[in-house]
C-alpha atoms as a PDB file:
ATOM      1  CA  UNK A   1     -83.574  17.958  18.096  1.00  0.00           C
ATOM      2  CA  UNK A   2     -82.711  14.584  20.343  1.00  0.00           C
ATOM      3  CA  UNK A   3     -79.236  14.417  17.997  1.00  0.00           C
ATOM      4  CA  UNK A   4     -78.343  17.831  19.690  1.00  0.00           C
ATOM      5  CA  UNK A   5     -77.621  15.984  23.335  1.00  0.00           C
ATOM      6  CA  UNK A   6     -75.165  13.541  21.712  1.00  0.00           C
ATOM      7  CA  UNK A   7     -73.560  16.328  19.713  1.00  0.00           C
ATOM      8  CA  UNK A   8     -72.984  18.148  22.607  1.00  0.00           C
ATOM      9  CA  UNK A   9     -71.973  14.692  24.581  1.00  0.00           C
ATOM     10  CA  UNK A  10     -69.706  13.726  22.044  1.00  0.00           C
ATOM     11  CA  UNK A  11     -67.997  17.486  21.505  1.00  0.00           C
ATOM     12  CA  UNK A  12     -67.047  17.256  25.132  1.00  0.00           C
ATOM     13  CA  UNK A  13     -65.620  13.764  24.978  1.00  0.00           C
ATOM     14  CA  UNK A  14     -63.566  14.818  22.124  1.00  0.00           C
ATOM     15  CA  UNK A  15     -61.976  18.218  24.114  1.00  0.00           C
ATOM     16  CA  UNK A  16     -61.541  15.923  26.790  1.00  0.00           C
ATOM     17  CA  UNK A  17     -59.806  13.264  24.979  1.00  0.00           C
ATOM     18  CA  UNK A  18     -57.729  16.118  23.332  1.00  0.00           C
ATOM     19  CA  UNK A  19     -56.511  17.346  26.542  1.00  0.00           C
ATOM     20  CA  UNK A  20     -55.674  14.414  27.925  1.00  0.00           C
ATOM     21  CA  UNK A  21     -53.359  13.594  24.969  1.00  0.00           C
ATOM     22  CA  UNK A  22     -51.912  16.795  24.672  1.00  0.00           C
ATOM     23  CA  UNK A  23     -48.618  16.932  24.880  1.00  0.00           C
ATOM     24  CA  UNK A  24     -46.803  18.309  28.153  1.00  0.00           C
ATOM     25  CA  UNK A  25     -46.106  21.630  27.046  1.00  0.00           C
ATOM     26  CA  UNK A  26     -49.991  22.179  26.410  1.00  0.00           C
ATOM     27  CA  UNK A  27     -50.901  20.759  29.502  1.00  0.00           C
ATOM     28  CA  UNK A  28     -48.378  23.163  31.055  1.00  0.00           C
ATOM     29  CA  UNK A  29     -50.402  26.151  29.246  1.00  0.00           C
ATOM     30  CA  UNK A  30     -53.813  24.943  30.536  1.00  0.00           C
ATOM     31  CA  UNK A  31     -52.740  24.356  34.004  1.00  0.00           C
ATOM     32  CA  UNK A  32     -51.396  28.143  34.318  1.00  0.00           C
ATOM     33  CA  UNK A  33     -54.530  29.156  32.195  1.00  0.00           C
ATOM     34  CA  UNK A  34     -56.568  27.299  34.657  1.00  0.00           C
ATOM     35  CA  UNK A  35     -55.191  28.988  37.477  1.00  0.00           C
ATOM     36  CA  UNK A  36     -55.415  32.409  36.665  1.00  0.00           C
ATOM     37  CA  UNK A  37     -58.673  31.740  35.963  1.00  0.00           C
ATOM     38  CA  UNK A  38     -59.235  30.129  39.564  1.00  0.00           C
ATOM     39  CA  UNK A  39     -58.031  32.793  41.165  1.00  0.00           C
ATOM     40  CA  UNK A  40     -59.381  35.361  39.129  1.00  0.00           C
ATOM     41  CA  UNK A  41     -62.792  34.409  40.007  1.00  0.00           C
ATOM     42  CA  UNK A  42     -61.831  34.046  43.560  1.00  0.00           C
ATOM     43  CA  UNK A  43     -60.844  37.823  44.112  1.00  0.00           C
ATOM     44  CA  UNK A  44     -64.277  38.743  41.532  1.00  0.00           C
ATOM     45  CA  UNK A  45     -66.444  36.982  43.907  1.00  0.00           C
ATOM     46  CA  UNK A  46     -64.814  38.415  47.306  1.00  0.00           C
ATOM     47  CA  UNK A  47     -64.706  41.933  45.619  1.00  0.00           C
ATOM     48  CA  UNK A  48     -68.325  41.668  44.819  1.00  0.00           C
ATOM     49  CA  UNK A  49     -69.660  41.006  48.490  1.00  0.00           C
ATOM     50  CA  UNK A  50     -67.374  43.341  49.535  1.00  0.00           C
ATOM     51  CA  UNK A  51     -68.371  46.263  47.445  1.00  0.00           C
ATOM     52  CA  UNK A  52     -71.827  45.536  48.572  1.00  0.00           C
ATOM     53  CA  UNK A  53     -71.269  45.212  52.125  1.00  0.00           C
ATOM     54  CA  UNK A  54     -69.791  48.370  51.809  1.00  0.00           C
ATOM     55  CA  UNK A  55     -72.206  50.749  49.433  1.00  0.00           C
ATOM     56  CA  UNK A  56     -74.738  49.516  52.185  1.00  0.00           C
ATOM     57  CA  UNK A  57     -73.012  50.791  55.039  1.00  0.00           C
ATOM     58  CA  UNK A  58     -72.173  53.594  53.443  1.00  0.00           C
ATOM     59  CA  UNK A  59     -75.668  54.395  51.945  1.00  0.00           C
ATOM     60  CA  UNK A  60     -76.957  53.708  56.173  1.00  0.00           C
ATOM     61  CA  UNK A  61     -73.998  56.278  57.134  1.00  0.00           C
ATOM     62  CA  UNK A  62     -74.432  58.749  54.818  1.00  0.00           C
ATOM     63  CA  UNK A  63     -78.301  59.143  55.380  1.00  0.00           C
ATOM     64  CA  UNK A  64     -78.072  60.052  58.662  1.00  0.00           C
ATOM     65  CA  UNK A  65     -74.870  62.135  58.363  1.00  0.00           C
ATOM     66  CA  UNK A  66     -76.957  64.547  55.702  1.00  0.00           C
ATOM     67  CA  UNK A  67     -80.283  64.299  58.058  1.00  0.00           C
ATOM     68  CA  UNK A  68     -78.599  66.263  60.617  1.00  0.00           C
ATOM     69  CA  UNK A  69     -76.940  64.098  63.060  1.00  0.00           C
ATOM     70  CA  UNK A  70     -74.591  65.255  65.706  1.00  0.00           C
ATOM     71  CA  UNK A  71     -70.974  63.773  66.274  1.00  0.00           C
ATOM     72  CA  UNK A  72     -72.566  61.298  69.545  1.00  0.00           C
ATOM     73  CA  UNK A  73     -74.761  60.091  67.090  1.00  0.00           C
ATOM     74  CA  UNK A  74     -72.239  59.483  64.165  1.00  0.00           C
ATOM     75  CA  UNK A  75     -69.575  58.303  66.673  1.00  0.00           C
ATOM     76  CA  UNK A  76     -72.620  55.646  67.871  1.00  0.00           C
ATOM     77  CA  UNK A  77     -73.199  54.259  64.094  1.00  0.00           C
ATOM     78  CA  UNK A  78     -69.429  54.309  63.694  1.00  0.00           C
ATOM     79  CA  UNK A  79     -68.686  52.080  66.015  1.00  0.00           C
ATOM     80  CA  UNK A  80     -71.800  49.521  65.001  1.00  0.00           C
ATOM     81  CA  UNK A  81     -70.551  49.510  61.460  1.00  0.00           C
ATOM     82  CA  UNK A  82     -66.893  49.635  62.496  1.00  0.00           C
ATOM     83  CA  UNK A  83     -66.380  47.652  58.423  1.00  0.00           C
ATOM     84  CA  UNK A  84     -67.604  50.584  56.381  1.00  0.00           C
ATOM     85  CA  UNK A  85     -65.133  53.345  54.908  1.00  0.00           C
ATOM     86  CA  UNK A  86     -67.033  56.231  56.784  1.00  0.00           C
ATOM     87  CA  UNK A  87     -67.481  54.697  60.115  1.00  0.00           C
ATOM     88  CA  UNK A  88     -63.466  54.653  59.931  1.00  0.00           C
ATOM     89  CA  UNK A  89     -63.129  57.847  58.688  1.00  0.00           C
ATOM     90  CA  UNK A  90     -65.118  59.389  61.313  1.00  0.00           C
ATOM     91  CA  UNK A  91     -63.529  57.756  64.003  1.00  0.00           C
ATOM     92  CA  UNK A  92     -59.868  58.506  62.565  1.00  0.00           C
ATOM     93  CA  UNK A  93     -61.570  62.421  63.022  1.00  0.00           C
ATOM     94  CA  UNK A  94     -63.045  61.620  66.409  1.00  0.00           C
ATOM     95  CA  UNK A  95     -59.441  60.523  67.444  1.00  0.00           C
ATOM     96  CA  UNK A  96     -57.980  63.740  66.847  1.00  0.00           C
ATOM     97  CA  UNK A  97     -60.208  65.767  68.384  1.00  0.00           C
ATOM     98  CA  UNK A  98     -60.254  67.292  71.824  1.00  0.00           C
ATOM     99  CA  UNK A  99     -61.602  65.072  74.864  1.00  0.00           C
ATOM    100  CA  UNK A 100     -64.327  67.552  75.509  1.00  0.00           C
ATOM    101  CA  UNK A 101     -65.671  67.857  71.648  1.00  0.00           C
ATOM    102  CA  UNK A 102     -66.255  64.082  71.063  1.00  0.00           C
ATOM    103  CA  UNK A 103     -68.481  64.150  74.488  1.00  0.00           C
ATOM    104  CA  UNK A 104     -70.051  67.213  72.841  1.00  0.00           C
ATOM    105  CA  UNK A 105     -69.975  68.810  76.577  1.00  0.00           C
ATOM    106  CA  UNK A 106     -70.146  71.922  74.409  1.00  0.00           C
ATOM    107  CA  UNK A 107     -72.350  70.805  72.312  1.00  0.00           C
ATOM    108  CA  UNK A 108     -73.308  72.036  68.660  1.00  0.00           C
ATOM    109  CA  UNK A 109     -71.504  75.196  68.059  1.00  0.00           C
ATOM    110  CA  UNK A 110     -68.751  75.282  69.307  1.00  0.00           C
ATOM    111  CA  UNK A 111     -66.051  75.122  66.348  1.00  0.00           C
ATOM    112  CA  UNK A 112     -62.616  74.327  66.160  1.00  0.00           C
ATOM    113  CA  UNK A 113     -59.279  76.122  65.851  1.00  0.00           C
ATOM    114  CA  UNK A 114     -57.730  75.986  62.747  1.00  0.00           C
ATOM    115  CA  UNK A 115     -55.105  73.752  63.764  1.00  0.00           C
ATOM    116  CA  UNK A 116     -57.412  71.414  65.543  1.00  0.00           C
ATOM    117  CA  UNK A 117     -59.552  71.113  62.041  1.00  0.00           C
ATOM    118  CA  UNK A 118     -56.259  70.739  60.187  1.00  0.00           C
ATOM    119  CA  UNK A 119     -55.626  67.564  62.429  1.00  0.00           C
ATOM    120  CA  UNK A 120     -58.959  66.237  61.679  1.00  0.00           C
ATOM    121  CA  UNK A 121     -58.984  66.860  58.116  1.00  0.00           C
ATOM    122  CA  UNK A 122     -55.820  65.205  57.820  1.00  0.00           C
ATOM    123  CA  UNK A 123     -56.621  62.359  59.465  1.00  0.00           C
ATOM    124  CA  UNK A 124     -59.608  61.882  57.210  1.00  0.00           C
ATOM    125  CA  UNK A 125     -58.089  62.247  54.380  1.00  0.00           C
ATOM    126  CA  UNK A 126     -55.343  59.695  55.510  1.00  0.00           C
ATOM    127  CA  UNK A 127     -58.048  57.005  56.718  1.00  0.00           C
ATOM    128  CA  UNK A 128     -59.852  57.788  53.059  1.00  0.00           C
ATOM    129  CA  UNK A 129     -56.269  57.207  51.368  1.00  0.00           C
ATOM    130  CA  UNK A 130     -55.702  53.418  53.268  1.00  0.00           C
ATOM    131  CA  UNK A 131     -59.694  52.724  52.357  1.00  0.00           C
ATOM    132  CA  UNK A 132     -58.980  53.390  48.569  1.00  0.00           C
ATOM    133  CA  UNK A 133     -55.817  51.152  48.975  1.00  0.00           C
ATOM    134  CA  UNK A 134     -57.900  48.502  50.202  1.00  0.00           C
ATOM    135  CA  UNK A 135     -60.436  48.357  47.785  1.00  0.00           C
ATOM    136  CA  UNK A 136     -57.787  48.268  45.129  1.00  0.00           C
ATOM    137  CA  UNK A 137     -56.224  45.223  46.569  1.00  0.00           C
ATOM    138  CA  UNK A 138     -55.654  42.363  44.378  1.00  0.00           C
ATOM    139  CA  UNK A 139     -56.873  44.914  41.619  1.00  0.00           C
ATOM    140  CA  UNK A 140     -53.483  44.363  40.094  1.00  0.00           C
ATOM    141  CA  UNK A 141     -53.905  40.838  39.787  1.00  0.00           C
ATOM    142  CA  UNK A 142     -57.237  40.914  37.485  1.00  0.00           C
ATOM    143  CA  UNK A 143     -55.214  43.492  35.218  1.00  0.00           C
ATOM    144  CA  UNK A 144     -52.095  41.153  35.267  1.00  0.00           C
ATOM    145  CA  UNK A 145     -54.557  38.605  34.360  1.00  0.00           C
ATOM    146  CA  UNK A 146     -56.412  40.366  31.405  1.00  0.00           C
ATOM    147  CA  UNK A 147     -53.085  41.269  29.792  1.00  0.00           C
ATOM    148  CA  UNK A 148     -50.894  38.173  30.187  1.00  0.00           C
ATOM    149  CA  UNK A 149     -53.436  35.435  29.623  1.00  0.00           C
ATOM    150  CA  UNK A 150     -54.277  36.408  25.867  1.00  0.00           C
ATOM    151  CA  UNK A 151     -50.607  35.826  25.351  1.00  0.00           C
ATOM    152  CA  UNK A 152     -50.126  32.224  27.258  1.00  0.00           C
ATOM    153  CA  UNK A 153     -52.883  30.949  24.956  1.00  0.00           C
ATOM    154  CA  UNK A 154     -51.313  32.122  22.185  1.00  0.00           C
ATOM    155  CA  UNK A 155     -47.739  30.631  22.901  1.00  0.00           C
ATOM    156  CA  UNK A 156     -49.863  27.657  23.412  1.00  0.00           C
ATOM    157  CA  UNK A 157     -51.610  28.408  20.136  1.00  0.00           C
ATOM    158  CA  UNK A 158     -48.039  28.481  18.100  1.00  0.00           C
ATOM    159  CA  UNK A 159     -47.019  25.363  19.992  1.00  0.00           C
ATOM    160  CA  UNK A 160     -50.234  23.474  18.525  1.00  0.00           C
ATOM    161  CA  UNK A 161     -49.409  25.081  14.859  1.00  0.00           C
ATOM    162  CA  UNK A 162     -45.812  23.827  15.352  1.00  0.00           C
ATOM    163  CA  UNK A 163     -46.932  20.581  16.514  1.00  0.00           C
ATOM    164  CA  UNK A 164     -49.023  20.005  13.587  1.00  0.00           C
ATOM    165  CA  UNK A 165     -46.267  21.135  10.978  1.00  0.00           C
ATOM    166  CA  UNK A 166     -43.966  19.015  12.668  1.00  0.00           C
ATOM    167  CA  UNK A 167     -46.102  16.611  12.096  1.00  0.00           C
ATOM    168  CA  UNK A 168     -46.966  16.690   8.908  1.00  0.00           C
ATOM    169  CA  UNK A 169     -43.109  16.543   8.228  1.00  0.00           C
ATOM    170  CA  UNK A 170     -42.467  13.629  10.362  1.00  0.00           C
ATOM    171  CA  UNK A 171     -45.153  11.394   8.574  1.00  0.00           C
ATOM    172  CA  UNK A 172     -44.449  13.415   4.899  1.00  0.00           C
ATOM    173  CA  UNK A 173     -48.000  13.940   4.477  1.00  0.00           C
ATOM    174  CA  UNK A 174     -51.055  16.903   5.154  1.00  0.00           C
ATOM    175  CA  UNK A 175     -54.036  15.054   5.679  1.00  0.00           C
ATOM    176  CA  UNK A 176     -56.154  15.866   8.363  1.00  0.00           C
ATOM    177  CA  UNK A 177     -55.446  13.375  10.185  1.00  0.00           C
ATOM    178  CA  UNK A 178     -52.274  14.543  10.479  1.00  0.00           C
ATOM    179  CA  UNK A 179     -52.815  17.953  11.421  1.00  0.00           C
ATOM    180  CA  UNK A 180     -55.664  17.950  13.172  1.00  0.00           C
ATOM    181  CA  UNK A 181     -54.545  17.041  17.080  1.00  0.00           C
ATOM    182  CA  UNK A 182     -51.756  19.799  16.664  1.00  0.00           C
ATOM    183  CA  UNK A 183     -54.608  22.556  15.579  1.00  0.00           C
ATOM    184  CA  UNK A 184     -57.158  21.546  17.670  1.00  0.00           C
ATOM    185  CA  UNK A 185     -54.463  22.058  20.762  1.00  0.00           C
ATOM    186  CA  UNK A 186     -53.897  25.424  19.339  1.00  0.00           C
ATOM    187  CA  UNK A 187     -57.232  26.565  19.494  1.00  0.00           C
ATOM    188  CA  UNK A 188     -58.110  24.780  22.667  1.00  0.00           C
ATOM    189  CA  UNK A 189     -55.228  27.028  24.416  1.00  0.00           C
ATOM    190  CA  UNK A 190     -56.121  30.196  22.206  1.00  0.00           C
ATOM    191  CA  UNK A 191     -60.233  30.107  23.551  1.00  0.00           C
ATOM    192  CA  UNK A 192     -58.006  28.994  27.777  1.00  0.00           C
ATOM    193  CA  UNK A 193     -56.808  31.732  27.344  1.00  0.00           C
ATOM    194  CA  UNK A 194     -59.217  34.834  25.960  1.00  0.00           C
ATOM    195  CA  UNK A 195     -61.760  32.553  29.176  1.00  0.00           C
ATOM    196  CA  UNK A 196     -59.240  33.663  31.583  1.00  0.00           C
ATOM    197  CA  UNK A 197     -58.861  37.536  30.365  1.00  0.00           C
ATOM    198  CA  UNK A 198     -61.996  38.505  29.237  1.00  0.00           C
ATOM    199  CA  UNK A 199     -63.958  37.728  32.890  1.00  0.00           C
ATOM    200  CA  UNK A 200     -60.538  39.786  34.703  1.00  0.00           C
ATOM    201  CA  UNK A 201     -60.953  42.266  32.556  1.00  0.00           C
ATOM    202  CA  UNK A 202     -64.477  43.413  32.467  1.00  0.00           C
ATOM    203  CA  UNK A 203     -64.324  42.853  36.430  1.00  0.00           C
ATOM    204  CA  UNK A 204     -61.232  45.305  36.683  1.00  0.00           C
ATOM    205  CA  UNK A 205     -62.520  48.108  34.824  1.00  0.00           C
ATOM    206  CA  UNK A 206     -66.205  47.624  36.907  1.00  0.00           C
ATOM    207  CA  UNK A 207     -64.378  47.373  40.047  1.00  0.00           C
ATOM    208  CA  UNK A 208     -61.909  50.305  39.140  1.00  0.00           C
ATOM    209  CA  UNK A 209     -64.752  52.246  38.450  1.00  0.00           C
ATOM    210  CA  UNK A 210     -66.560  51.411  41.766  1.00  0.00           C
ATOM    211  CA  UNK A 211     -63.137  52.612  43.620  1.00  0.00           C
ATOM    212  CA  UNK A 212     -63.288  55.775  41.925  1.00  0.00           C
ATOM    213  CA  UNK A 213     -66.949  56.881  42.356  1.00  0.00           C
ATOM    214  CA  UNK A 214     -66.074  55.639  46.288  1.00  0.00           C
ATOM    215  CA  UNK A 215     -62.834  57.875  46.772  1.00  0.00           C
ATOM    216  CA  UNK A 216     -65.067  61.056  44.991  1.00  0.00           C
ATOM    217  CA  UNK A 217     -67.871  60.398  47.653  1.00  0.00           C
ATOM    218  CA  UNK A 218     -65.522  59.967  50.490  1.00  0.00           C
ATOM    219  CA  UNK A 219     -63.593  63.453  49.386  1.00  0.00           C
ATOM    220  CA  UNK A 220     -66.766  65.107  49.063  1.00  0.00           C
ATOM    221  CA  UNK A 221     -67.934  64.028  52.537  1.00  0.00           C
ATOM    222  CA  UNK A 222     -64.627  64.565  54.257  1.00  0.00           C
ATOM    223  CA  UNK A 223     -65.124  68.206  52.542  1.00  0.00           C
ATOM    224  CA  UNK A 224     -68.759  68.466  54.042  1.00  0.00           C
ATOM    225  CA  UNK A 225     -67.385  67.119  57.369  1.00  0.00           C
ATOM    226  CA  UNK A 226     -64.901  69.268  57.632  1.00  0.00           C
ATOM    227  CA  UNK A 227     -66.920  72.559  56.835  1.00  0.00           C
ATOM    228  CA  UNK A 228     -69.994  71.382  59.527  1.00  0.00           C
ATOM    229  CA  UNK A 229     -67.344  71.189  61.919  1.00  0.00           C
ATOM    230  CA  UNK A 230     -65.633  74.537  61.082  1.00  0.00           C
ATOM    231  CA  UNK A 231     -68.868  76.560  60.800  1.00  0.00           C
ATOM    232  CA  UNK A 232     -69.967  74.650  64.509  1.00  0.00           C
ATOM    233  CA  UNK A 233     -72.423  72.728  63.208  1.00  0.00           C
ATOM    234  CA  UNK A 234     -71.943  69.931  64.512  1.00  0.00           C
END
């Protein structure tokens, strides 16, 4: 078991060594590798805390909505949670409607017109459309990442192979000796770059997924919403 450590010790030193004698092309591959990978992470952590911050508003907004509270009420959370995708919604529907409605002088009841609730709904659906845009932000960028990555490792990968064949020409023989640096660059780009796609991928189609569960809740409630408001129930 104690020869493990220096195994592991020495491995490293070798990949190390390898990289720092690759030739400039390789290096080339790594650093782009390397910074799709950087950023990658950067937008999967940010996405993360952001999706969270946002399910818990929501899950805070959406309680009280479907406990019964009136539009002073919603229009009071809305404001303190001005950062989650209903709070905006709401007020985008408290902007559009008359003066005397939002102060709920009328109180519960008293419905719309049809053109008033036309206005509303369409301004909720047009705050739900820019939410849904910003969640998908920097989406792109994962997906660019899962699909071009696999391919810079392997144009690295066929540099290595060349390398070594090269080579083995050069020096007119195929030991391993030979052709060992060139493969070992190969592979070292081939594993940069599946560690760059495989994180962006799984993390797009979670986070894809997340924005498309969110844009069927925030229909449905701009749907429930609207028909509160049209039967004066709010």
């Amino acid at each position: 078991m104690s020869q493990w450590p220096n195994l592991l010790c020495l491995s490293q030193s070798s990949i190390y060594r390898l990289i720092l004698d690759a030739s400039p092309f390789a290096k080339v591959i790594l650093v782009v590798l390397l910074a799709f990978s950087v950023v990658s992470w950067a937008i999967i952590v940010d996405k993360l805390r952001t999706f969270k911050a946002a399910a818990r508003y929501s899950e805070m907004f959406l309680r009280r909505f479907r406990e019964g509270a009136g539009l002073e009420e919603l229009s009071a959370i809305s404001r303190q949670m001005q950062s989650g995708p209903y709070s905006k919604i709401l007020l985008q529907a408290l902007s559009q409607m008359p003066a005397a409605r939002q102060r709920e002088q009328t109180g519960p009841g008293q419905s719309l017109s049809s053109e008033e609730l036309a206005r509303v709904r369409s301004a909720m659906n047009r705050s739900a459309g820019v939410e849904v845009t910003t969640m998908e932000t920097y989406l792109d960028f994962l997906a660019t990442t899962g699909s071009v990555t696999p391919f810079v490792g392997l144009l690295g990968t066929v540099w290595g192979v060349m390398s070594a064949f090269l080579s083995m020409g050069v020096r007119g023989s195929a030991t391993l000796a030979v052709v060992a640096p060139g493969i070992a660059e190969a592979l070292i780009a081939t594993v940069a770059g599946l560690a760059a796609a495989i994180p962006a991928v799984i993390a797009y189609n979670y986070f894809l997924g997340k924005v498309r569960a969110a844009e069927n809740q925030m229909a449905d409630f701009i749907s429930e919403f609207s028909d509160r408001l049209a039967t004066g129930a709010l």
